[in-house]
Protein backbone atom coordinates (compact mmCIF):
# COMPACT_ATOMS: atom_id res chain seq x y z
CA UNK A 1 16.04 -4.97 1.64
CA UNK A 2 13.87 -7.76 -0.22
CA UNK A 3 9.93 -6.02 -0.38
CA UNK A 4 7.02 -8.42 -0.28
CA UNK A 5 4.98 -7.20 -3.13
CA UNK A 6 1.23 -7.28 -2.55
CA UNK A 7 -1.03 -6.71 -5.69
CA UNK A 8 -4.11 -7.63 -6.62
CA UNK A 9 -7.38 -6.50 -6.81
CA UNK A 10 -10.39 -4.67 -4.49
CA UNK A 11 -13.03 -7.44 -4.20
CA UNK A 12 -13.05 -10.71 -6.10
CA UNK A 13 -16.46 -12.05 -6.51
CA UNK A 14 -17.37 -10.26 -9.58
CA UNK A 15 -20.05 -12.21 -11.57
CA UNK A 16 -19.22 -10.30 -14.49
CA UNK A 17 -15.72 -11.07 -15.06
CA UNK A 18 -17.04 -14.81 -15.37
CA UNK A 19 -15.66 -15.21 -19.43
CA UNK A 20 -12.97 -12.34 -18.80
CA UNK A 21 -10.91 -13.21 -16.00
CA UNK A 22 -12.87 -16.31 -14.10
CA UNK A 23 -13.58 -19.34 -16.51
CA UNK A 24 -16.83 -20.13 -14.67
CA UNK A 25 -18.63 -19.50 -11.38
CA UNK A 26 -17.47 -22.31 -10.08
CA UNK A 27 -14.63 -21.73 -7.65
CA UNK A 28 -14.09 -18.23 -8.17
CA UNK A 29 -12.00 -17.09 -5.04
CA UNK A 30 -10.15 -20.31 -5.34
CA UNK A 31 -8.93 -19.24 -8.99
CA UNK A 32 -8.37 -15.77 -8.16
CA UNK A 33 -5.95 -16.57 -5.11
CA UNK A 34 -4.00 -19.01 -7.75
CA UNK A 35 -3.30 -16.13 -9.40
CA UNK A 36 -2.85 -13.05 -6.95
CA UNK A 37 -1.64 -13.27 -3.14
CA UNK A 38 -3.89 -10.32 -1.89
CA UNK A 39 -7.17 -9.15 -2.39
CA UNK A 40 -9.33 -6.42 -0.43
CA UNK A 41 -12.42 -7.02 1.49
CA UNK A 42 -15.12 -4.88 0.85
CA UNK A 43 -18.51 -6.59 2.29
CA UNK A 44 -16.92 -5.79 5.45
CA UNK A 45 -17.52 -2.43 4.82
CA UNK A 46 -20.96 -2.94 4.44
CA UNK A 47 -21.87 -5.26 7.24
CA UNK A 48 -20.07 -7.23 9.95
CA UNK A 49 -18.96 -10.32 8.89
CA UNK A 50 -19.84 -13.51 10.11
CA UNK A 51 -17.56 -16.31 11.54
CA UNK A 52 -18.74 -18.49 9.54
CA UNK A 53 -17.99 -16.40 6.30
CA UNK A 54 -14.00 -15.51 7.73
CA UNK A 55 -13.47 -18.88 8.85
CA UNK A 56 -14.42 -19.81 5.01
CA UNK A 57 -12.12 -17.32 3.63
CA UNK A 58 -9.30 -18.52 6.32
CA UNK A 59 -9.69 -22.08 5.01
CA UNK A 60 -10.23 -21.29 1.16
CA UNK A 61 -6.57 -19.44 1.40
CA UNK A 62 -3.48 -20.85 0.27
CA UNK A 63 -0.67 -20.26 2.94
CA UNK A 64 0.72 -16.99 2.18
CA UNK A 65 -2.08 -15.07 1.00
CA UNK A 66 -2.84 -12.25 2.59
CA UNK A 67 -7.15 -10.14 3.25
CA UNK A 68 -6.72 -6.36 3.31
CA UNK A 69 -10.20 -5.74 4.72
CA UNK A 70 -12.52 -2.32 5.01
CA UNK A 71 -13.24 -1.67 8.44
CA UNK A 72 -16.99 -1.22 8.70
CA UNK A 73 -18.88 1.96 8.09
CA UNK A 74 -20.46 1.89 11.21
CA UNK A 75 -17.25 2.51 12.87
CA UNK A 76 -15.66 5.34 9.95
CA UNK A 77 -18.98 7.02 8.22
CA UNK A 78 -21.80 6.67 10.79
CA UNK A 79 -19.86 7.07 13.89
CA UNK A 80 -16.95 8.87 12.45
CA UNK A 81 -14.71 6.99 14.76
CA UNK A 82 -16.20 9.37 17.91
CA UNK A 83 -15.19 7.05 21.36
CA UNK A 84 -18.05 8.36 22.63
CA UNK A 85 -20.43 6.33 20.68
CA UNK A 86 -18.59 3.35 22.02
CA UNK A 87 -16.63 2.88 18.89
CA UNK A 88 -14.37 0.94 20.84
CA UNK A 89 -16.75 -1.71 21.14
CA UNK A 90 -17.71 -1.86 17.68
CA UNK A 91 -14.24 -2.30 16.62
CA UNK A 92 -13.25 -4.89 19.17
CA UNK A 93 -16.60 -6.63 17.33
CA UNK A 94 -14.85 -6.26 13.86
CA UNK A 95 -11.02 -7.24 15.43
CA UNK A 96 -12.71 -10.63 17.07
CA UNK A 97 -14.55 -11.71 14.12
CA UNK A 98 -11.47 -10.97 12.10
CA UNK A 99 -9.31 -13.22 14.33
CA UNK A 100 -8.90 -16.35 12.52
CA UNK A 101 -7.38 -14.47 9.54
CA UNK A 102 -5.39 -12.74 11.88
CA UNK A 103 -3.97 -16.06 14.18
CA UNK A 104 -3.49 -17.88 10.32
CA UNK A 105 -1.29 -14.75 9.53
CA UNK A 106 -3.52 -14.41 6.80
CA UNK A 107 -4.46 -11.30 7.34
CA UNK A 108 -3.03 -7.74 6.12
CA UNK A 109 -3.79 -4.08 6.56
CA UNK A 110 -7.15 -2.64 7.94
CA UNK A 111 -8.56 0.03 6.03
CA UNK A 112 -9.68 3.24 7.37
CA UNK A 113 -11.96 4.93 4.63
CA UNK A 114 -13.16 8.20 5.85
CA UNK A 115 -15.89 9.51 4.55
CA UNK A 116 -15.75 12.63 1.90
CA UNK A 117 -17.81 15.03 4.58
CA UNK A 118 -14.89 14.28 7.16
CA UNK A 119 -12.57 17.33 6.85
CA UNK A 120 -9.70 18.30 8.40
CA UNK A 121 -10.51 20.97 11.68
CA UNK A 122 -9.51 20.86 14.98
CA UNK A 123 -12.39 18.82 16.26
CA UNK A 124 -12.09 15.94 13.64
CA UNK A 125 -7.95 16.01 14.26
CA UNK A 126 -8.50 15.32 18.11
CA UNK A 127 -11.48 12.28 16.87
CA UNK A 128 -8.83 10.60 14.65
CA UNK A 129 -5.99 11.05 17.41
CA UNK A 130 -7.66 9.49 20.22
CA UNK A 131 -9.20 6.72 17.57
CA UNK A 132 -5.46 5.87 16.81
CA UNK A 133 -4.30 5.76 19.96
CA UNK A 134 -6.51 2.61 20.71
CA UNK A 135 -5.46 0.56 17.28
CA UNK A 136 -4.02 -2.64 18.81
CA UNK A 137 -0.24 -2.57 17.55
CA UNK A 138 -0.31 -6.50 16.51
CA UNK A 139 -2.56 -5.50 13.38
CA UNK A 140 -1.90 -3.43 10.33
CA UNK A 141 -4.07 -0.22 9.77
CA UNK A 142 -4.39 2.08 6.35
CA UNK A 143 -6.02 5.08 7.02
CA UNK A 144 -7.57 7.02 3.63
CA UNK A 145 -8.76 10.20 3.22
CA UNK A 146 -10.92 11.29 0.92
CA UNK A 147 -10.90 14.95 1.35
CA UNK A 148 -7.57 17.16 0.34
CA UNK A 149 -7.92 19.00 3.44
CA UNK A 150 -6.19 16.22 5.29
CA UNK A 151 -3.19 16.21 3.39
CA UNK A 152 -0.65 18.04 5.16
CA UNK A 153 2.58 17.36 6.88
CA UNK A 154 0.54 17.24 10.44
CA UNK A 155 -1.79 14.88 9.09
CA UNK A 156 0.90 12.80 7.93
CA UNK A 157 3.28 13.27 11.43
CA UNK A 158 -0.18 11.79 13.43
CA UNK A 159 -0.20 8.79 10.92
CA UNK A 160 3.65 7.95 11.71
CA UNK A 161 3.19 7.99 15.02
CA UNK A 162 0.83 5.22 15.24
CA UNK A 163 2.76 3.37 12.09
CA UNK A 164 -0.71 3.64 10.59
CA UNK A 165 -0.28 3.85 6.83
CA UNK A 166 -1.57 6.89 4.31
CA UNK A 167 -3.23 4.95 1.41
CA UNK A 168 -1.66 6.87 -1.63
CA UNK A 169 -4.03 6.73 -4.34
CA UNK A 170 -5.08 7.18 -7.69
CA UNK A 171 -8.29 8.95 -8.35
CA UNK A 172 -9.67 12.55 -10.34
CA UNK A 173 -10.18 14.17 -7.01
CA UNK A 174 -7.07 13.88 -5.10
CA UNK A 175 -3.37 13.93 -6.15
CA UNK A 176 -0.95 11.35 -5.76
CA UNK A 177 1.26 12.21 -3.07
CA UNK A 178 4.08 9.80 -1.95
CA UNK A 179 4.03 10.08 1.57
CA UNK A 180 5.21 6.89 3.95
CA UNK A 181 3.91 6.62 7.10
CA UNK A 182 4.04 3.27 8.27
CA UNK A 183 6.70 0.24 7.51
CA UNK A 184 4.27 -1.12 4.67
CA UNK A 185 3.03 0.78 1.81
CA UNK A 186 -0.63 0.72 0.29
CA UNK A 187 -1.82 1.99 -2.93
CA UNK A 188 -5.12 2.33 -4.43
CA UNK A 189 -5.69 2.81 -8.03
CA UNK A 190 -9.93 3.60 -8.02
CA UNK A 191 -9.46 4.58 -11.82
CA UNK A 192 -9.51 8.36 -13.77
CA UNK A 193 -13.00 8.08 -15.30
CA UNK A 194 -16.15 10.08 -14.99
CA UNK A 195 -19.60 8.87 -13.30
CA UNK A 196 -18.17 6.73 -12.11
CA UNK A 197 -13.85 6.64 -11.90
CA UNK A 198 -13.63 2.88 -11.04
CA UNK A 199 -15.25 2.60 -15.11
CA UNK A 200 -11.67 2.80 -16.34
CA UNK A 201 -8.90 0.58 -18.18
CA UNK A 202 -5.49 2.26 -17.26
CA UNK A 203 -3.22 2.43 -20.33
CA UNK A 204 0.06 0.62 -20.06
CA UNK A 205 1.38 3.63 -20.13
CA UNK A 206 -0.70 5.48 -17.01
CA UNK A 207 0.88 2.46 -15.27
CA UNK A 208 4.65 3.08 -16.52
CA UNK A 209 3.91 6.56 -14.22
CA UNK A 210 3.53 4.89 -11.21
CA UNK A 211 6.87 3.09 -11.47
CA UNK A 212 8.96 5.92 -9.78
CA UNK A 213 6.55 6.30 -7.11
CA UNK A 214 6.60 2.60 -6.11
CA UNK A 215 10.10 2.66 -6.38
CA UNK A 216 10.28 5.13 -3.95
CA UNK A 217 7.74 3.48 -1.52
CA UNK A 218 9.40 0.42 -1.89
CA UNK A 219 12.75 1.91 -0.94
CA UNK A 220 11.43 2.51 2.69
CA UNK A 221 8.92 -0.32 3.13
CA UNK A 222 9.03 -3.98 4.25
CA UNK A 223 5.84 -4.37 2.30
CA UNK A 224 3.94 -3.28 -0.65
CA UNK A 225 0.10 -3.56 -0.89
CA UNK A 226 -1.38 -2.50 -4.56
CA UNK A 227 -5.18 -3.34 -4.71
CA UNK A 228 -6.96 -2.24 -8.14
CA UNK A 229 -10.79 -0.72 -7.58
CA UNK A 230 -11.77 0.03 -11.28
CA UNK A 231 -13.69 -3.46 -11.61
CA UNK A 232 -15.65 -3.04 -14.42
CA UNK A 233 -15.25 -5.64 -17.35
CA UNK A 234 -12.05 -6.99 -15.09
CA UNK A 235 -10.14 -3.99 -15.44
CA UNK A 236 -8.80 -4.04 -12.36
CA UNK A 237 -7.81 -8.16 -12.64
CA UNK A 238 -6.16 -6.87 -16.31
CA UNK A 239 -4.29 -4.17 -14.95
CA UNK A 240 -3.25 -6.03 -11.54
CA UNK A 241 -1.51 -8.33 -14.39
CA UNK A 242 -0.53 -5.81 -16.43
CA UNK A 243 1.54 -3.66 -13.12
CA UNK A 244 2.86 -7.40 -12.30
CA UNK A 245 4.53 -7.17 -15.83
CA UNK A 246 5.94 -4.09 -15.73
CA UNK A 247 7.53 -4.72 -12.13
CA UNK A 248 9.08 -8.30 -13.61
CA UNK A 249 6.98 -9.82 -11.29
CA UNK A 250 4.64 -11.71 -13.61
CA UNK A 251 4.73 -15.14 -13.76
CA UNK A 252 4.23 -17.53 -16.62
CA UNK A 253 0.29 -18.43 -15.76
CA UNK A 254 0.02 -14.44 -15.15
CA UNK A 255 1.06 -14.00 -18.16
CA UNK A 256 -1.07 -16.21 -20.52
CA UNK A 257 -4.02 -15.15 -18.26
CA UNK A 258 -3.26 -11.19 -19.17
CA UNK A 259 -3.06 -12.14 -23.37
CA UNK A 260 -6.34 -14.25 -23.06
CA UNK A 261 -7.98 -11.05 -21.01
CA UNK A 262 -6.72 -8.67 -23.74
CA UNK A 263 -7.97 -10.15 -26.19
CA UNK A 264 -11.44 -11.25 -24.64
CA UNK A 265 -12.03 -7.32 -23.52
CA UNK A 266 -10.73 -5.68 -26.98
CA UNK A 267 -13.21 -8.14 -28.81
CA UNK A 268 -15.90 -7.03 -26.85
CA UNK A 269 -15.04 -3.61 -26.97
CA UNK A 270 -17.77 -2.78 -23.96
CA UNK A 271 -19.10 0.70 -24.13
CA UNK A 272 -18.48 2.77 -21.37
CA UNK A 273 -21.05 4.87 -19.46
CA UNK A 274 -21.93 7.94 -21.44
CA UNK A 275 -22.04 11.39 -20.80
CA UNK A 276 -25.24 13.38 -20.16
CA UNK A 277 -25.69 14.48 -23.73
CA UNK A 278 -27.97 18.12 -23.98
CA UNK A 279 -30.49 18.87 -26.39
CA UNK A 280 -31.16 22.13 -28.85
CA UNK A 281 -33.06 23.30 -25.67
CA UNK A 282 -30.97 22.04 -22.78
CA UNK A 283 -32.95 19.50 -21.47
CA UNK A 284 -30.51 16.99 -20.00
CA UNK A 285 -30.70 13.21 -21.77
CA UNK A 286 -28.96 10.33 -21.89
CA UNK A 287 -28.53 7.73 -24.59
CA UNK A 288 -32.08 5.39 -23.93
CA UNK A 289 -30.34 2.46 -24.95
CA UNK A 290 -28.22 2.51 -22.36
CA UNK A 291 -30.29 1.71 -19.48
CA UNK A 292 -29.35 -2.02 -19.42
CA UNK A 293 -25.62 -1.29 -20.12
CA UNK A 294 -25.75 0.96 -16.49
CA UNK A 295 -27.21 -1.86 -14.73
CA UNK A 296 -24.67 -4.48 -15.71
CA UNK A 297 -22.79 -1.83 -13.14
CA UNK A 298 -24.72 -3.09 -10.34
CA UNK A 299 -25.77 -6.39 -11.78
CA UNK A 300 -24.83 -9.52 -13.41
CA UNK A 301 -26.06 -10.50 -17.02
CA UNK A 302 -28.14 -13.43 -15.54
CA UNK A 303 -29.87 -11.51 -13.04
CA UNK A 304 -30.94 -9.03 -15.42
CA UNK A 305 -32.18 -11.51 -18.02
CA UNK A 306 -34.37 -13.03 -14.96
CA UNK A 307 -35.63 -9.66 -14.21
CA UNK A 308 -36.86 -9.59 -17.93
CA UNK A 309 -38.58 -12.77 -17.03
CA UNK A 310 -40.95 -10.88 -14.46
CA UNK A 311 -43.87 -10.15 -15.57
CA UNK A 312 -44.53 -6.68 -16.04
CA UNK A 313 -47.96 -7.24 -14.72
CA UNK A 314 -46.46 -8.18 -11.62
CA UNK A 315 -45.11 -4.88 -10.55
CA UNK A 316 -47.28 -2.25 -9.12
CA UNK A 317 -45.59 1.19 -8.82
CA UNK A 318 -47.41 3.33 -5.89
CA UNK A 319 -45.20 6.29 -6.25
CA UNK A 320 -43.03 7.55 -8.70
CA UNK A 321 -41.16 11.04 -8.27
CA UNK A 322 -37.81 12.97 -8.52
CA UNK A 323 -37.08 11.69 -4.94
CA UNK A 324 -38.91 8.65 -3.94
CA UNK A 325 -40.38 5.71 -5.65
CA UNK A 326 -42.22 3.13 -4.14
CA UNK A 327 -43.17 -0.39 -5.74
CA UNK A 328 -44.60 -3.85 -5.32
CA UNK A 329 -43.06 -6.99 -6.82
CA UNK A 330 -45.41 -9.75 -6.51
CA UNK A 331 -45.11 -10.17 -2.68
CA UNK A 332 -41.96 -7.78 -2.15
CA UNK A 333 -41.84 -4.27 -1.72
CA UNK A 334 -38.84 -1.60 -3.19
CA UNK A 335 -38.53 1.65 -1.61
CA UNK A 336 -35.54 3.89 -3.04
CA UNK A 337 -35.86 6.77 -1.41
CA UNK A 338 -33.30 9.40 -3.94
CA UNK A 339 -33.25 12.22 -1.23
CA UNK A 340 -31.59 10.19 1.53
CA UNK A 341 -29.92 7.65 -0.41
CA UNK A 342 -31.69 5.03 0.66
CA UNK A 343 -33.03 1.15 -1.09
CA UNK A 344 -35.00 -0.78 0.93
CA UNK A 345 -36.14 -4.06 -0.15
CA UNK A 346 -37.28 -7.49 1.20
CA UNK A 347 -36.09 -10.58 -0.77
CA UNK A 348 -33.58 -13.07 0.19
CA UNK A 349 -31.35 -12.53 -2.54
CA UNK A 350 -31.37 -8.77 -1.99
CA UNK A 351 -30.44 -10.13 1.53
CA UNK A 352 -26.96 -10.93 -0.45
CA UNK A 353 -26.46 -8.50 -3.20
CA UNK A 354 -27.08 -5.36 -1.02
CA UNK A 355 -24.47 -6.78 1.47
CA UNK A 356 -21.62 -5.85 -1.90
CA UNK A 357 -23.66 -2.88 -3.53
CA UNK A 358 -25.56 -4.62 -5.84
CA UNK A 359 -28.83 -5.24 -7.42
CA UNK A 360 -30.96 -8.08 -7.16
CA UNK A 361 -33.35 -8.75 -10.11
CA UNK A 362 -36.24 -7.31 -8.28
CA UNK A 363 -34.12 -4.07 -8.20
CA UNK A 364 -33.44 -4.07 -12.34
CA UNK A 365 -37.04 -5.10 -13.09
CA UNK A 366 -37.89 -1.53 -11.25
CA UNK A 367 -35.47 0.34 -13.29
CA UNK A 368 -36.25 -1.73 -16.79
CA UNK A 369 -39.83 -0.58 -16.47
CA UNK A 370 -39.19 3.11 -14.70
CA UNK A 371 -39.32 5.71 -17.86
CA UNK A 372 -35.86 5.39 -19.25
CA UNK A 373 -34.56 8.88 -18.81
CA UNK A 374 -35.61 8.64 -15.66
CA UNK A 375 -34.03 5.68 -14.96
CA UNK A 376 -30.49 6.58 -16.80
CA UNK A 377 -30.37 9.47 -14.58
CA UNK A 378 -30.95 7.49 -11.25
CA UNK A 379 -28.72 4.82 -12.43
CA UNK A 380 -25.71 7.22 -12.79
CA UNK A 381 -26.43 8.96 -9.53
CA UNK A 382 -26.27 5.48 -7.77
CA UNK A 383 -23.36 4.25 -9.98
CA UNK A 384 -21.21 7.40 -9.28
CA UNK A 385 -22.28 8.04 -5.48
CA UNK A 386 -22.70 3.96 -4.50
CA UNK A 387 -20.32 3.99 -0.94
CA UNK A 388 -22.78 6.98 0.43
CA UNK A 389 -25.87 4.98 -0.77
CA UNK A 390 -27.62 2.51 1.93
CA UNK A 391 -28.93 -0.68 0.64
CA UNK A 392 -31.17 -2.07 3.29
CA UNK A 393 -32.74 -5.15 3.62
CA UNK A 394 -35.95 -4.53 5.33
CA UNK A 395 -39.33 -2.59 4.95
């Protein structure tokens, strides 16, 4: 049986692999889809899409390309997938707004992410069942957990019934079981790194490991989805290429675009996010210098050279504490409340960054003038913790 390898990479509009992977930012999605036929939405786990937006990506495709999407939050973390708070709606709302993907055949698997507090008991196990029982059969659905509870043989039976797949993947928290539960397969490699994992370049030969397992998915699969989440630097464009290689899948552009990448990301050398260090009296500290290298994280180099621009004159801060701080920009107003895990803001480009998890310059102008241990130590939390943050756009 011939498998229709999927790989590529979770999200694609990464301003900071403009000089690594993307020559400019000028056509971005169109170069990335020259050189991968999949990629993963993740906006729409954030926010609804509009049709607008998915009529662009439908058009901007070449013919046999293929969207793995997130299913929004709404429908997995706040509702937890509950019919009773007219989940069914919401995800008829998602399905129709997904529909010209779907009708261009341009569309792949769904993705389930559960949320970590969503555990496997009795209660939860009836909530997923009756949830899966109203996935429309004509679309593809990955459901991953993210606590180990779930993974049992049960769990796994409930999944094959509905030929919804388990999304094997690769993380410090959960092991990689093999288990194939629908006719396609779907990996995800999020990365083995600390604070966060997705700040991770797998070695060529962390990849060689996962050759036996795909092997084995691919021996009972029509289809094989692989979507890279470590996205720092282009690490997960680099080791897209890189799995590609080892499969004898890569292709001759693949190829000179994985030496250029090599040697662009060895030259730089980036540092990685460091460790808390401790002090001769245990006071918890990180490295001061590295305030700006945490926000490249959640922010492109230009936007943080135009927060440097502000004026520091221009930002008033009306609160600063362990779990709230409250500022003015000019005319805007930043609220990140750390206790609920909350950023409110009000400008129009926050309007667009927040949408993907990320900072607007407003945003790094806080944390550039916030006292820098202070701000480390925030930045990580965010960083490491960013899908059960809220970025809000409003007051």
């Amino acid at each position: 049986m011939t498998v229709d390898f999927r790989i590529g990479t979770s999200g694609w509009s990464y301003k900071e692999w403009v000089g690594i992977f993307y020559p400019s930012e000028k056509g971005m999605f169109s170069f990335y889809a020259s050189v991968f036929n999949t990629t993963e939405i993740n906006s729409t786990f954030y926010s609804y899409p509009s049709v607008n937006l998915v009529k662009g990506w439908q058009r901007m495709a070449p013919e046999g390309f293929k969207f793995a999407a997130k299913v929004p939050r709404e429908i997995t973390h706040k509702k937890k997938l509950d019919l009773s708070l007219e989940v069914q709606r919401d995800l008829e709302r998602f399905l129709n707004l997904m529909k010209p993907l779907h009708e261009a055949e341009k569309l792949g698997p769904l993705l389930l992410q559960l949320p970590p507090g969503f555990k496997r008991t009795n209660k939860n196990i009836r909530t997923l069942e009756k949830f899966l029982s109203i996935l429309p059969s004509d679309y593809m659905f990955a459901c991953e957990f993210r606590d180990e509870s779930w993974l049992t043989k049960d769990t796994f039976e409930i999944l094959r019934g509905y030929n919804i797949a388990y999304v094997i993947v690769d993380e410090p928290l959960l092991p990689p079981i093999v288990e194939i539960t629908a006719d396609f397969g779907y990996v995800r490699w999020h990365g083995r790194g600390k604070r966060p994992w997705y700040n991770y370049r797998y070695k060529i030969e962390e990849l060689k490991e996962w050759l036996p397992r795909i092997e084995e998915i691919t021996k009972k699969v029509k289809v094989f989805y692989g979507l890279f989440n470590n996205h720092f630097y282009g690490y997960a464009a680099l080791n897209a290429l890189q799995l590609l290689k080892l499969l004898k899948l890569q292709n001759k552009k693949q190829a000179e675009i994985e030496t250029n990448m090599l040697s662009i990301i060895e030259a730089k050398a980036p540092v990685p996010v460091k460790a808390v260090q401790t002090t001769l009296v245990g006071t918890p500290v990180i490295e001061l210098e590295n305030v700006e290298e945490l926000l490249s994280h959640l922010i492109d180099w230009k936007r943080i050279a135009r927060a440097r621009r502000i004026n520091d004159r221009d930002v008033n801060f009306l609160k600063i504490s362990d779990k709230l701080i409250k500022a003015k920009i000019r005319d805007y107003k930043v609220i990140i409340d750390v206790e609920n895990r909350l950023i409110s803001h009000d400008c129009a480009d926050w309007a667009r960054t927040a949408v993907e998890k990320r900072f607007c310059k407003h945003l790094a102008k806080i944390f550039l003038l916030l006292p820098k241990q202070k701000a480390a130590l925030l930045l990580k939390t965010i960083i490491s913790e960013r899908d059960r943050w809220t970025f809000k756009h409003e007051i």
